[in-house]
Protein backbone atom coordinates (compact mmCIF):
# COMPACT_ATOMS: atom_id res chain seq x y z
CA UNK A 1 0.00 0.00 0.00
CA UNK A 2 1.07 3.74 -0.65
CA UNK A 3 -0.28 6.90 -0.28
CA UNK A 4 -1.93 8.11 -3.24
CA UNK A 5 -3.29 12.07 -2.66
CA UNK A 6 -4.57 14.31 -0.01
CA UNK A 7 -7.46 15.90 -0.90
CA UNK A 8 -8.31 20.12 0.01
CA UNK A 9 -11.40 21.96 -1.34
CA UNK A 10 -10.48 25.28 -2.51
CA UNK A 11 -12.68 28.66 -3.42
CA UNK A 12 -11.03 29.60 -6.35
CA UNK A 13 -9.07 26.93 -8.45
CA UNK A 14 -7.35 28.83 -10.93
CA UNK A 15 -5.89 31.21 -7.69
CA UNK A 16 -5.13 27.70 -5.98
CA UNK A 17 -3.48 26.28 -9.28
CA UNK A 18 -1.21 29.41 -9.27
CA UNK A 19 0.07 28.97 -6.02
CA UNK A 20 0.70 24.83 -5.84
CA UNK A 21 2.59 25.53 -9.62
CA UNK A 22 3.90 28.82 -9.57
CA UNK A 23 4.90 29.69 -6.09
CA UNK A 24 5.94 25.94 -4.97
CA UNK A 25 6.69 24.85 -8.17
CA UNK A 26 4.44 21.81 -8.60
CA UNK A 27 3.11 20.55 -11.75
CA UNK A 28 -0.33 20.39 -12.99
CA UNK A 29 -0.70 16.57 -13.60
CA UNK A 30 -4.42 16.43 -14.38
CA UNK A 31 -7.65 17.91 -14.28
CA UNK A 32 -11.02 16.81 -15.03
CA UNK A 33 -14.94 18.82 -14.85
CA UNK A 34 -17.59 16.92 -13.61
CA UNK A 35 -20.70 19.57 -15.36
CA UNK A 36 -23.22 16.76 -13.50
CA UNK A 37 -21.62 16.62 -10.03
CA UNK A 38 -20.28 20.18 -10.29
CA UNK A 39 -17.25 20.13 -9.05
CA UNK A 40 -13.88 20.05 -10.55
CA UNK A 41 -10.92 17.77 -9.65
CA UNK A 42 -7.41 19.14 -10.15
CA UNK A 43 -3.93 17.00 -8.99
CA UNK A 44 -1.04 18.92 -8.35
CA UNK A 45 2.67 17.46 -7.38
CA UNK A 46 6.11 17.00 -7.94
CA UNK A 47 6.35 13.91 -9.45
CA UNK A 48 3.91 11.88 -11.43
CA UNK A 49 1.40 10.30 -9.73
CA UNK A 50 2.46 6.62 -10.17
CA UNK A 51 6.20 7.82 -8.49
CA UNK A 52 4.41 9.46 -5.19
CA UNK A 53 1.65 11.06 -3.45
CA UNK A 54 -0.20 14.38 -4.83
CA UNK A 55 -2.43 16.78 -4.07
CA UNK A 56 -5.81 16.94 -5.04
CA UNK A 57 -7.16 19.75 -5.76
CA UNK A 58 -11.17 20.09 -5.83
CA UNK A 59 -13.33 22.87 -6.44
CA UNK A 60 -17.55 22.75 -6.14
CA UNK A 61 -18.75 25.27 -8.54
CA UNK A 62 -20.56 27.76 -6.56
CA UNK A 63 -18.67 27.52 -3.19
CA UNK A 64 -16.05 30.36 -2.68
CA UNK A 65 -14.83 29.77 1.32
CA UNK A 66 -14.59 26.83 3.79
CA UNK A 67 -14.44 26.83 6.65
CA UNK A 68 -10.83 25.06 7.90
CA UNK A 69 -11.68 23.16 11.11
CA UNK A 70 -9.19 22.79 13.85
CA UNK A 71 -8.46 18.99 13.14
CA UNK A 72 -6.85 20.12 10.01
CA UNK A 73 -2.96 20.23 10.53
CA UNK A 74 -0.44 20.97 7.27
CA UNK A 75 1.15 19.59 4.57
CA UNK A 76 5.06 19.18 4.35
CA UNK A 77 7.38 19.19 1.82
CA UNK A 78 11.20 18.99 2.19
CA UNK A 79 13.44 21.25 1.00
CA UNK A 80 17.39 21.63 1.06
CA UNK A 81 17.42 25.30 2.16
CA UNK A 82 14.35 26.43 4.38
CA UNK A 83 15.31 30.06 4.31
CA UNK A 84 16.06 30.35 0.38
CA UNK A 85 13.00 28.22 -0.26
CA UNK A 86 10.99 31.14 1.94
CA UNK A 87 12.75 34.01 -0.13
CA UNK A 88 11.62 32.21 -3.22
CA UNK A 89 8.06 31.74 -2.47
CA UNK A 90 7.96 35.19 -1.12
CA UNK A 91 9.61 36.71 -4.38
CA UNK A 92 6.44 34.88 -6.21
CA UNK A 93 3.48 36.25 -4.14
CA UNK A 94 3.45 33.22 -1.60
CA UNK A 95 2.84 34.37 1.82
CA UNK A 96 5.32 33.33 4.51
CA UNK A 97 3.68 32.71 8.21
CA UNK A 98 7.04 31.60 10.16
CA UNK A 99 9.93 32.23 9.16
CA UNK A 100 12.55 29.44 8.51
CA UNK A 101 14.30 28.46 12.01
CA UNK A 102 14.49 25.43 14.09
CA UNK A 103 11.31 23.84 15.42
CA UNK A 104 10.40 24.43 19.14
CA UNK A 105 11.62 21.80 21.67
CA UNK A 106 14.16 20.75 18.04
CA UNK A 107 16.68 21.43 15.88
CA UNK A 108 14.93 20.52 12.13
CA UNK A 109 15.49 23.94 10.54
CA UNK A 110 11.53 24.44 9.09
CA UNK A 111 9.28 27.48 8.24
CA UNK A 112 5.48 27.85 6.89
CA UNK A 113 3.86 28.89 4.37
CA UNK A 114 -0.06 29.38 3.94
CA UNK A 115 -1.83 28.65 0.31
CA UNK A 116 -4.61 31.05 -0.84
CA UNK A 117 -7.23 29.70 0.84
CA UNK A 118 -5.25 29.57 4.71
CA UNK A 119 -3.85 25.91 4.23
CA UNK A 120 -0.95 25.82 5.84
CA UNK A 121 2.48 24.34 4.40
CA UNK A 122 5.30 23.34 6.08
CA UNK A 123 8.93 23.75 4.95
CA UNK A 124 11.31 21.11 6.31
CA UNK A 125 15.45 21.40 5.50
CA UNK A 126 17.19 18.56 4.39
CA UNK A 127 20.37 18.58 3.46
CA UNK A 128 21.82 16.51 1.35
């Protein structure tokens, strides 16, 4: 068994398949309308889909907002510098929420970013 996707709704998909692609640098791997369901399905990642786990992406026509829950907790993606990763996303219009530094009660070097609709992504530094 693997993991295949994680799944967030999202108010706007073209704003959400700006951020995953150009900010974080993902690639668009698929994306499919569903005119009967209405809803759209969009999946996102860094690799294709047979190679490792991606995002989905879904948006229900009409909805704009959701609310975000408190059971909700991030998604992570390593990276070999945390602060140049943060400088990079911020140079594209991605909006940093903690800076990179090591983790309380640690000494992983990570930092967070936050998506367009206030999911939150964390930025883990692994070197080499």
């Amino acid at each position: 068994m693997r993991i295949l996707h994680t799944m967030l709704r999202v108010g706007d998909l073209e704003r959400s398949l700006a951020f995953y692609t150009e900010v974080l640098g993902m690639r668009l791997l698929r994306r499919q309308d569903y005119p009967d369901g209405k809803f759209t399905l969009a999946f996102v990642g860094y690799q294709d889909e047979a190679h490792g786990a991606v995002l989905e992406l879904t948006h229900n026509w009409g909805v704009d907002k959701y609310e975000l829950g408190t059971a909700y907790g991030h998604i992570a993606l390593e990276v070999a510098d945390a602060k140049k990763a943060c400088d990079d996303i911020r140079a594209r219009g991605g909006k940093v929420v903690r800076e990179a530094g090591p983790m309380k009660h640690g000494i992983t070097v990570i930092a967070f970013v936050e998506d367009p609709d206030g999911y939150k992504v964390e930025l883990i530094e692994r070197k080499g």
